[in-house]
Every structure is written in C-alpha cells, then in structure tokens.
Protein backbone atom coordinates (compact mmCIF):
# COMPACT_ATOMS: atom_id res chain seq x y z
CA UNK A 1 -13.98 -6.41 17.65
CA UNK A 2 -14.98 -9.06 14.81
CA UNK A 3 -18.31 -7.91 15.90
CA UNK A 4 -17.94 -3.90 14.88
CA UNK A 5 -16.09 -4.72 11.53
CA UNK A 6 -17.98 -2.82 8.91
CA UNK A 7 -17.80 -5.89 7.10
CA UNK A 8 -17.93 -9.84 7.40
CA UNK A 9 -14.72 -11.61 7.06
CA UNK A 10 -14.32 -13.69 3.60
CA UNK A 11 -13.96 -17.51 3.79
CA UNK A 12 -10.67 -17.24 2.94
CA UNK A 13 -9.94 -14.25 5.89
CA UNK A 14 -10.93 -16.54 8.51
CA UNK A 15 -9.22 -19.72 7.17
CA UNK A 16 -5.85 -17.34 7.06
CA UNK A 17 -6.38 -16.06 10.48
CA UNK A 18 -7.04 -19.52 11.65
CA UNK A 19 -3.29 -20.45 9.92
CA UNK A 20 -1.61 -17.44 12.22
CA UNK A 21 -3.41 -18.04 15.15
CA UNK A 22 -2.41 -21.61 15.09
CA UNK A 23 1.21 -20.27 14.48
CA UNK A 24 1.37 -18.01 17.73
CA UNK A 25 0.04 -20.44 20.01
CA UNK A 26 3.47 -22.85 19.33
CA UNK A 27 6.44 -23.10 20.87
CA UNK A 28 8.82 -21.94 18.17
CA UNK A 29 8.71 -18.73 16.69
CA UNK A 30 5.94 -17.99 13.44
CA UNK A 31 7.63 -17.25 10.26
CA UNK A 32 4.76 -16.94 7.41
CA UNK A 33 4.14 -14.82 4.47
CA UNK A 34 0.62 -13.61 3.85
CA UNK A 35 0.11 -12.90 0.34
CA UNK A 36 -2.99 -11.50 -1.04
CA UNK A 37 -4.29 -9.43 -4.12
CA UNK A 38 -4.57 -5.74 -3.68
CA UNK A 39 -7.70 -5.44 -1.80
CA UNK A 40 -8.33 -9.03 -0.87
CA UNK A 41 -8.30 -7.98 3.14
CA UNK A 42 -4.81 -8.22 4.35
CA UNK A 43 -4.89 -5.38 6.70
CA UNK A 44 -7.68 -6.13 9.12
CA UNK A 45 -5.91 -9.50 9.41
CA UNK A 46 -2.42 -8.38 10.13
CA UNK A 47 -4.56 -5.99 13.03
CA UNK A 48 -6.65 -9.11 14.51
CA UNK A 49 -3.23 -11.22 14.78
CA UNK A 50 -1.74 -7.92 16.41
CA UNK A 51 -4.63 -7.94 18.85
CA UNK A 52 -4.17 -11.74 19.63
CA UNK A 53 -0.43 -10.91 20.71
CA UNK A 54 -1.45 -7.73 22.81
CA UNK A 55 -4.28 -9.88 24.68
CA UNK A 56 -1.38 -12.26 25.19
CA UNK A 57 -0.03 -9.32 27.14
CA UNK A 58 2.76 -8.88 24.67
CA UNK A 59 3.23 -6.08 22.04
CA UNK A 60 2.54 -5.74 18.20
CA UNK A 61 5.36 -3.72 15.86
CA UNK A 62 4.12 -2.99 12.19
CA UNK A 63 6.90 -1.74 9.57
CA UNK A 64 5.63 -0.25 7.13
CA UNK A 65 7.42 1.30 3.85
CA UNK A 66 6.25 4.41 3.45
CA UNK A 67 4.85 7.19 6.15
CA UNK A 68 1.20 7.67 4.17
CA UNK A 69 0.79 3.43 4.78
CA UNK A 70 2.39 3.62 8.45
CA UNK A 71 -0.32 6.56 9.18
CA UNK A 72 -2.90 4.57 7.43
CA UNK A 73 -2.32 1.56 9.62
CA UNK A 74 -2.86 4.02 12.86
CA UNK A 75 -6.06 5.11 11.71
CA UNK A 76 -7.48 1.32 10.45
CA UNK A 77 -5.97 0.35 14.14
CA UNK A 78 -8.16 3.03 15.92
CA UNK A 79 -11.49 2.60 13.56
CA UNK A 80 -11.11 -1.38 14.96
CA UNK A 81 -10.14 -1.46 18.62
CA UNK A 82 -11.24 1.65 20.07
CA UNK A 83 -10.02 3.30 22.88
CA UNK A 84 -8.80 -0.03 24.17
CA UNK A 85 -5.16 -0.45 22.79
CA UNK A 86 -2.85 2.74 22.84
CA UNK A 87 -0.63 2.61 19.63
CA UNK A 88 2.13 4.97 18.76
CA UNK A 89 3.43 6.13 15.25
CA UNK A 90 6.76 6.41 14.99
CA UNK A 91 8.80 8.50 11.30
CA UNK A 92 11.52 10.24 10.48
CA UNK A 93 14.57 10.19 12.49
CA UNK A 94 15.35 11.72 15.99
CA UNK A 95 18.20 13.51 17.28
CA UNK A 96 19.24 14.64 21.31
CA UNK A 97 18.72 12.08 24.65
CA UNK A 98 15.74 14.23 25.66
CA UNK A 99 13.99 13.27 22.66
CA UNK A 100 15.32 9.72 22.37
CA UNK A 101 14.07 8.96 25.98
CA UNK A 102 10.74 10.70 25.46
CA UNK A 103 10.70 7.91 22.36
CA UNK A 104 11.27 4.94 24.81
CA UNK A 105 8.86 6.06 27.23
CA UNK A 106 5.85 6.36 24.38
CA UNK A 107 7.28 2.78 23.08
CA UNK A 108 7.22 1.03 26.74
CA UNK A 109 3.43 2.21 27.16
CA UNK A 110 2.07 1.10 23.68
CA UNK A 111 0.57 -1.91 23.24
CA UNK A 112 0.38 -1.57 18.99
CA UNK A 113 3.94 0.31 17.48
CA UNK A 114 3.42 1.31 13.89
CA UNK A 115 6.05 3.23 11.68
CA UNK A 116 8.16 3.19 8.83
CA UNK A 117 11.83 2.20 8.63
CA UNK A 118 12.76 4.73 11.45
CA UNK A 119 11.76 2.27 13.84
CA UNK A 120 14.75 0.00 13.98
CA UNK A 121 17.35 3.18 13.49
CA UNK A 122 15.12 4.54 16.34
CA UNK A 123 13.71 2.11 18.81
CA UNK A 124 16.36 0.14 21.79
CA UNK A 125 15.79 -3.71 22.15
CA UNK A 126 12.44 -3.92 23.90
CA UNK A 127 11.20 -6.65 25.87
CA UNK A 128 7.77 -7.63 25.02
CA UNK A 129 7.64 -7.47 21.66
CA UNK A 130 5.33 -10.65 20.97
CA UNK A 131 4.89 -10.14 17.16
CA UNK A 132 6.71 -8.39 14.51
CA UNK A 133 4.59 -8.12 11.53
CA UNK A 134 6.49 -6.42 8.04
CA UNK A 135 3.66 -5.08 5.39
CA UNK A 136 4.81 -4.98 1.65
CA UNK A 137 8.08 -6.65 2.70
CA UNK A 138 9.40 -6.37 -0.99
CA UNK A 139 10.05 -3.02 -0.16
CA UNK A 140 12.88 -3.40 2.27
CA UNK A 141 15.92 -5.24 2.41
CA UNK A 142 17.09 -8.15 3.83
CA UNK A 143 19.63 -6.11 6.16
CA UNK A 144 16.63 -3.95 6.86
CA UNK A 145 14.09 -6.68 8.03
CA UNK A 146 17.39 -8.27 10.31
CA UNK A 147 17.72 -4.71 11.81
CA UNK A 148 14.59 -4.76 13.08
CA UNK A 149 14.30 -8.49 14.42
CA UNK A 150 17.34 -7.80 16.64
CA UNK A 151 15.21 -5.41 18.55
CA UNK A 152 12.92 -8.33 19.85
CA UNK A 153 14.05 -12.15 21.76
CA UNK A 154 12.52 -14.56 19.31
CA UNK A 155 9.53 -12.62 18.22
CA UNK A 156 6.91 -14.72 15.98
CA UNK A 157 7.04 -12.47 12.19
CA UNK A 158 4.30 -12.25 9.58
CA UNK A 159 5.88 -10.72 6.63
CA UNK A 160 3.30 -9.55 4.22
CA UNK A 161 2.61 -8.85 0.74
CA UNK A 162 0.37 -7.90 -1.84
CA UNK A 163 2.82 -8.04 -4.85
CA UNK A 164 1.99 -12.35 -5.17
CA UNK A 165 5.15 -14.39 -6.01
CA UNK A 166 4.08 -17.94 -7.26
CA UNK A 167 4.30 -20.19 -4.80
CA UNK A 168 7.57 -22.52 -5.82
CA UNK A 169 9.46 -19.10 -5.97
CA UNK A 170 8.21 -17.95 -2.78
CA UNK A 171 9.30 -21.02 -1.07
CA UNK A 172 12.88 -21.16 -2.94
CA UNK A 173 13.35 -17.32 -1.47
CA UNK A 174 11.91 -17.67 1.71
CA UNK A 175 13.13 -20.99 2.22
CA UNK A 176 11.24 -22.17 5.92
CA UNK A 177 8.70 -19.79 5.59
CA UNK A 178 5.03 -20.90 6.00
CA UNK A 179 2.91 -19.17 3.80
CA UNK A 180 -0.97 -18.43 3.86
CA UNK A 181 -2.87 -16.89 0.96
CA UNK A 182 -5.99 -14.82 0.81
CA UNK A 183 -7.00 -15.87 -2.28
CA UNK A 184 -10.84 -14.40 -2.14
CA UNK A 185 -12.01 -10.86 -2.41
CA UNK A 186 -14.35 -9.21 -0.55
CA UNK A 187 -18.35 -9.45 -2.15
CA UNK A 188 -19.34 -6.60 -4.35
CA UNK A 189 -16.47 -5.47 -5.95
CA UNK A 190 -16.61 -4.86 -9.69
CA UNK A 191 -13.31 -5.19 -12.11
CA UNK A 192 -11.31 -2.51 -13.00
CA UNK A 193 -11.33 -2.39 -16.88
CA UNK A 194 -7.86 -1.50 -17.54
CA UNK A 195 -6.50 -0.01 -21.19
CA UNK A 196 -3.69 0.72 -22.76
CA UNK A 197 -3.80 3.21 -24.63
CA UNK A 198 -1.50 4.89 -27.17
CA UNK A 199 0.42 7.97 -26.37
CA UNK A 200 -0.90 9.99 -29.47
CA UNK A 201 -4.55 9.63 -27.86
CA UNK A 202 -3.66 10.96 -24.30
CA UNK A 203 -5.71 14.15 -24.98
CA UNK A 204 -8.59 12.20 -25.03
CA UNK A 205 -8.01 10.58 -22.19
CA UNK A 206 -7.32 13.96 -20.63
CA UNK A 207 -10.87 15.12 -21.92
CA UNK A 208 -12.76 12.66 -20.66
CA UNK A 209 -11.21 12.71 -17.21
CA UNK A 210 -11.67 16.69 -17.00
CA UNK A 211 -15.41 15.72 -18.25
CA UNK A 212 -16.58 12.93 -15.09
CA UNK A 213 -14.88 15.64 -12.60
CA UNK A 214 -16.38 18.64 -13.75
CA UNK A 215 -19.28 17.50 -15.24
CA UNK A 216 -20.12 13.77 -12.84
CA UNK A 217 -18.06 14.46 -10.08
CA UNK A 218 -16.02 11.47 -9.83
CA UNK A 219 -12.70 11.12 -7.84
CA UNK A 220 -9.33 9.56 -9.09
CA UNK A 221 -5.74 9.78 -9.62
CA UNK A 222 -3.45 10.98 -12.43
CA UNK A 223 0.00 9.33 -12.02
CA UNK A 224 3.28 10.45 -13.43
CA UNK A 225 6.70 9.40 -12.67
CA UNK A 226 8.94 13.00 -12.03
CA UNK A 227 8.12 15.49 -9.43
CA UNK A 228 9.74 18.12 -11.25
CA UNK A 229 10.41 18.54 -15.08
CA UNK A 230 14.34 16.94 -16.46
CA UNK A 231 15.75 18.04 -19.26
CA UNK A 232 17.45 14.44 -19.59
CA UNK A 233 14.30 12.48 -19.71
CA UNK A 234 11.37 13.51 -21.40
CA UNK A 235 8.53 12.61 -18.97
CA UNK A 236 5.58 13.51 -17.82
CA UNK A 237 6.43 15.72 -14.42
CA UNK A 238 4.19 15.87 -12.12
CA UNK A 239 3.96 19.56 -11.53
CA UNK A 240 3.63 19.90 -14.87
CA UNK A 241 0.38 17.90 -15.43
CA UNK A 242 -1.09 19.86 -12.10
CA UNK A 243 -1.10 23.05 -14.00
CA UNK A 244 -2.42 21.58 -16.79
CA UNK A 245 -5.43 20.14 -15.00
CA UNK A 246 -5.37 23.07 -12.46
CA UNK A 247 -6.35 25.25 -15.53
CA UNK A 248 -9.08 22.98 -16.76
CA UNK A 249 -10.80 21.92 -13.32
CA UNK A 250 -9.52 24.66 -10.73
CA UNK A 251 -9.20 23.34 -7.52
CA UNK A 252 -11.03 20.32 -7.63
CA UNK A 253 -7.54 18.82 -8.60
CA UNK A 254 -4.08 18.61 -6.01
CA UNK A 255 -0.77 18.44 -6.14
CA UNK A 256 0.94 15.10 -4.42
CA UNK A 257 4.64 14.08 -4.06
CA UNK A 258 7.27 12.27 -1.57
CA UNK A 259 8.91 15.51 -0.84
CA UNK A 260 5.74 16.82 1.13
CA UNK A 261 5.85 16.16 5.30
CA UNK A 262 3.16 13.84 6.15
CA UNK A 263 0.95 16.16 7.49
CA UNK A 264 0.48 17.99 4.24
CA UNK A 265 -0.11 14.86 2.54
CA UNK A 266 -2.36 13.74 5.81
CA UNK A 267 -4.49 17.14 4.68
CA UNK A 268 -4.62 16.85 0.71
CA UNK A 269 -5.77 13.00 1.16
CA UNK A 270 -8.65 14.02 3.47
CA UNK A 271 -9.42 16.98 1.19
CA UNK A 272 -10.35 13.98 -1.75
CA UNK A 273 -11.77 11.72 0.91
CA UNK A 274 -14.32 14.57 1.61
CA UNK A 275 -15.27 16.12 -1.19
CA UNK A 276 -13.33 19.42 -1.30
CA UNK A 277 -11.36 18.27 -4.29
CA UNK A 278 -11.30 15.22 -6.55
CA UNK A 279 -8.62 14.55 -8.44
CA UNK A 280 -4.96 13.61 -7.24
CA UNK A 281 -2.04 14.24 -9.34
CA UNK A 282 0.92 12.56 -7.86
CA UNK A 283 4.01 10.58 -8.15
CA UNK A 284 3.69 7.12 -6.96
CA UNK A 285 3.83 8.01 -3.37
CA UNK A 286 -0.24 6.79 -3.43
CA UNK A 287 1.37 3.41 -4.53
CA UNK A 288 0.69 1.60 -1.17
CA UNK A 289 -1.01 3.06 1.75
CA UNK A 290 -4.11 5.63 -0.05
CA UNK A 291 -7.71 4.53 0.26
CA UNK A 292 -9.72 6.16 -1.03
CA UNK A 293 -13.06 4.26 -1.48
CA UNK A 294 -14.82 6.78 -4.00
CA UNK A 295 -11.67 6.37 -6.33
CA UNK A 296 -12.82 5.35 -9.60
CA UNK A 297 -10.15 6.48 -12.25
CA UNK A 298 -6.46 6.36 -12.07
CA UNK A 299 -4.50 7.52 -15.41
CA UNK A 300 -0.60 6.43 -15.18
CA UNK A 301 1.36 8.36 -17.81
CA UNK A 302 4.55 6.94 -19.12
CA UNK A 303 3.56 3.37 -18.10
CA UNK A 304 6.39 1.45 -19.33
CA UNK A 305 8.70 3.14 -16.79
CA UNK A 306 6.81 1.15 -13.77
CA UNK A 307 7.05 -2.83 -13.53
CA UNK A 308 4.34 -5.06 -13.23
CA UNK A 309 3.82 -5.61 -9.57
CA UNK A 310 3.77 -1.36 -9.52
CA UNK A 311 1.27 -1.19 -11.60
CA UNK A 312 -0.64 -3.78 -10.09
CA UNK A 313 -0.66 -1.68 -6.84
CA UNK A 314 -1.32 1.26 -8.32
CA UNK A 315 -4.25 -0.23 -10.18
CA UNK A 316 -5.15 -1.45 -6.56
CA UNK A 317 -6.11 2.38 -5.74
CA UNK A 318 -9.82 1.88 -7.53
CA UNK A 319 -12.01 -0.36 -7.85
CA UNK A 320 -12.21 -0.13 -3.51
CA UNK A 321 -16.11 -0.68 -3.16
CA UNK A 322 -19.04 -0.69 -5.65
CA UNK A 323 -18.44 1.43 -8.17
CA UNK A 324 -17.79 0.76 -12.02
CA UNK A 325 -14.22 1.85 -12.41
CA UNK A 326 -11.33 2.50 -14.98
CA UNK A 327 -7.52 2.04 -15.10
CA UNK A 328 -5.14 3.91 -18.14
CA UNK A 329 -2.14 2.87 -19.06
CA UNK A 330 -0.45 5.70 -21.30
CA UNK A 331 3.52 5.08 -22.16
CA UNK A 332 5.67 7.80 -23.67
CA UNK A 333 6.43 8.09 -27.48
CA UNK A 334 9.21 5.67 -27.81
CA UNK A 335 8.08 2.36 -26.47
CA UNK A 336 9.75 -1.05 -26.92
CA UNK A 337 8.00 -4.09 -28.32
CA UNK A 338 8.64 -5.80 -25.18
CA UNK A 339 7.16 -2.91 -22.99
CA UNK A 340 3.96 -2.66 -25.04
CA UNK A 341 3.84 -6.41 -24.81
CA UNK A 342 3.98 -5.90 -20.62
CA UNK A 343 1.31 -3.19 -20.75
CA UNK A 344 -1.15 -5.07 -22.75
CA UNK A 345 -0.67 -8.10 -20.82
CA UNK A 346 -1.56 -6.19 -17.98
CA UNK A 347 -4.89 -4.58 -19.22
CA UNK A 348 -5.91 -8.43 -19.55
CA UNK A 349 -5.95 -9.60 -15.94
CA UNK A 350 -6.65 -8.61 -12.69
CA UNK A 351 -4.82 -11.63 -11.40
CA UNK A 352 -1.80 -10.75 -9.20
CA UNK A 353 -0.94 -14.64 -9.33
CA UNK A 354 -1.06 -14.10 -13.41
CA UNK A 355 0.79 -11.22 -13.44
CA UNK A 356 3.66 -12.51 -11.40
CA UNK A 357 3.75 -15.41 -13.27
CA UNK A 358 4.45 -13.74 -17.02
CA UNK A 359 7.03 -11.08 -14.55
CA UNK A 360 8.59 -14.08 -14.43
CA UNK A 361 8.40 -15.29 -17.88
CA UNK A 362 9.62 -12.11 -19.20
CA UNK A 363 12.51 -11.95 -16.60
C-alpha cells in the first residue's frame, strides 16, 4: 500500500508511524495523541495504523466530527487499500430492529468502521474492535469519547488532532497519554499569505475574488458565520453573500451549509473538485473534512467571531498542493482591540504550535 501512495511519506510520517506501531505491538492498551499542523499528513497515518490492526485480524473504528470528514475518510480509505478491506460509513441515527440488525450485520463484516458520533448511539459492543482511533478529538466530549470506548474490551486509541496544544498542556490534560507529533510538511507546499483586512475595504476584496474566478479561473471559499440572515446580530449570512456573488459570477459559485443531507453536500463538493463551479460560499461546515487541492482563496467574513484554532483550520482549506495561495480575514464594523490584536497575530504565522501558544497567552 506504502507502495501506491501518490506520495512519499515525510521523515517525520514514518518516525510517527514507527511510535504507533511500536504502541500496538504491547501488551497494554495504546493511548497517544497525534498532533500535527493542518496538512502535515495525519490522515494517511491514522489509515496505515488502521491497516496494521485489520492485518492483525482485528477491526479499525474512526469517529469523526462531522459527516463531510467521516465521508472523506471512506473515500481516502478506498483511494489506499483497494478492494481489499470492506469499510462501512455509518450517520445519522436509526430507528426499528429491522434496521438496527441490518446495522450489526454491515458492522460484523467490515474490517474499517468510519462515522460520525452516531456510531456509539448506534453500534452494540463488538468484539474485535482492535483500534479505536478519534480524529479532531477537540470536537467531542469527554462523555462522548467514554461512550464509544465501552463498545470495545481494551481497545488500543489514537486520539488525533490538528488544533496543536503545547506540549506541557497536552500532557497536564491528557495526563498518561503518549503523544507523537508530525512536525514536517509535505515538500512543495507554498505559504498561505494571510491578511487582515479592514471591514470598510471588503468590496475590494469582493472585486478581486469575482476577478481570479471569472477572469483566471481559480477555486476557493467565501466563509461566513449565519446560514440565514438575524435581525439580532448583524452578520454576514450566508445566503445572503450567495446572491450577491450569484449575481456577479452566475453559477460558477454554490451555496454550502450544515442543514444540507450529505449527499447534497457529497454533489456541490464534487461540482468544485471538477470544474463545474468554483467558488464555495458556506458556513464553517468546510472547517474539517473538504479537500479540495485546487483551493487557492478562502475569504472569512466577520473573523473575530471564530477562535484561533478555527481559523487555523479553516486557513488549512488552501494552500493543499503547489499553488501560490491567499487567506482574508475580514471582521465586522465593531471590533475590539483585543480581537484585532488575535486577527493580526494570526496573519503572522502559519505555526499551529505559535498560535496555540499566544491562545493561551490571551486566555
């Protein structure tokens, strides 16, 4: 499988996978955080670990926090290991025994089980379960993470995350959790020159997005906080902003938002991925999960409203292979010394480590 990656491992991949491997081959159970920068590589590792377990003849769960990421994983888990492993996806609730059996039947005969937080409400204790492995794990809660460890005897976990905690805090959270970093990123990729820029000059920002799609055909995102206009907050809603843009660049730009069902948002993604459209405007569903390797623009409107480690990840959307690309940071009106102070911090550095680091400053 190493073999058919697209791409050769980093340095700092291999000494990581090396870490885990040694991990699964003891007699206790593994408890380690990976932590890695937005793009460093932590996917393909959390797979190769996964396949380790499954050769073991013992299965691989993935939790995920959102459906977009959970679907994501599927597809990264086919595009790696083939028609050899079966893998199921499991979201959203179920209802009726017909159904629920059905479930336990598809669970029993997969050797990879990927899905979002409907697989502890949904899945019975299951034998077998070798590895647990819980992507962005800042996203659930403790009770959440328990929930789903009481489906397995003694399962080894890799909790992972992209959103870096300095080390001393990571080990006064985590307490006996081993933790390996990926602290390299994959050759050729070019910084994301981030701005801030001032609410008064959002129209230009505006222009010169509508001019590199038109115009240079370039593909990005345009990021705003509401789905749907309020009358108690003045932001920038997202459906809003689509008929704005809809008027200027027709439908080379698409609506997205959490309240969509995953195949719909399945279906817009693909539509940027191949060309029929290029511009996303969407809440912050794309947050974790969207790849989009063309992606070189992402606008977030009222800034302020997102913290750090947010806008870290949703910087994270561009800047995914070799092209020169661009981050904006626009806040609203009103903005606090100590907000603008956050947002121009962040237009600095690139470094999650950094950015964490003044989060915690600040905090």
């Amino acid at each position: 499988i190493l073999s058919e990656i697209p791409f050769p491992l980093t340095d700092a991949q291999h000494r990581v996978l090396k870490e885990i491997r040694k991990d699964l081959s003891l007699d206790e159970p593994m408890n380690r955080l990976l932590q890695g920068d937005v793009g460093s590589g932590k996917t393909v590792i959390m797979i190769l670990a996964g396949l380790d377990v499954i050769a073991s003849g013992y299965k691989t769960v993935i939790m995920a926090p959102t459906e977009i990421l959970a679907r994501q994983h599927m597809q990264t888990i086919k595009n790696f290991a083939g028609q050899n492993i079966k893998a199921e996806l499991f979201t959203g609730g179920l209802t009726g025994k017909k159904k629920k059996k059905e479930r336990s039947e598809r669970a029993e005969q997969a050797d990879f089980i990927v899905g979002t937080h409907a697989l502890f409400e949904n899945l019975e204790e299951m034998e077998k379960i070798g590895l647990i492995i819980i992507d962005e794990q800042h996203r659930f809660g403790v009770s959440q993470r328990m929930k789903l460890l009481e489906k397995a005897f003694k399962p080894d976990i890799l909790i992972v995350s992209a959103t870096p905690i300095p080390r001393s805090l990571a080990l006064t959270i985590y307490g006996d959790t081993d933790i390996s970093i990926i602290d390299e990123m994959p050759p050729g990729r070019l910084p994301v020159t981030t701005k801030f820029v001032k609410n008064s000059d959002r129209q230009k920002v505006a222009d010169h997005v509508t001019d590199i799609v038109v115009n240079r055909d370039k593909k990005g995102y345009w990021i705003c906080p509401l789905v749907e206009e309020s009358e108690k907050i003045d932001l920038q809603h997202v459906e809003g902003v689509y008929e704005e843009f809809k008027k200027r660049m027709g439908d080379r730009v698409l609506l997205l938002h959490g309240k969509m069902k995953g195949e719909e948002k399945d279906s817009i993604i693909n539509s940027i991925k191949e060309g029929r459209a290029n511009m996303l405007v969407s809440t912050v569903v794309v947050e974790v999960g969207v790849d989009i390797t063309e992606a070189s623009f992402i606008v977030i409107e009222n800034a302020e409203r997102f913290g750090l480690a947010q806008l870290h990840q949703l910087r994270g959307r561009v800047g995914r292979g070799n092209r020169k690309s661009f981050c904006a940071l626009i806040p609203g009106e009103d903005i606090s010394g100590k907000a603008e102070s956050r947002l121009k911090f962040i237009s600095t550095t690139e470094n999650g480590f950094k950015i964490a680091e003044f989060d915690i400053k600040l905090r």
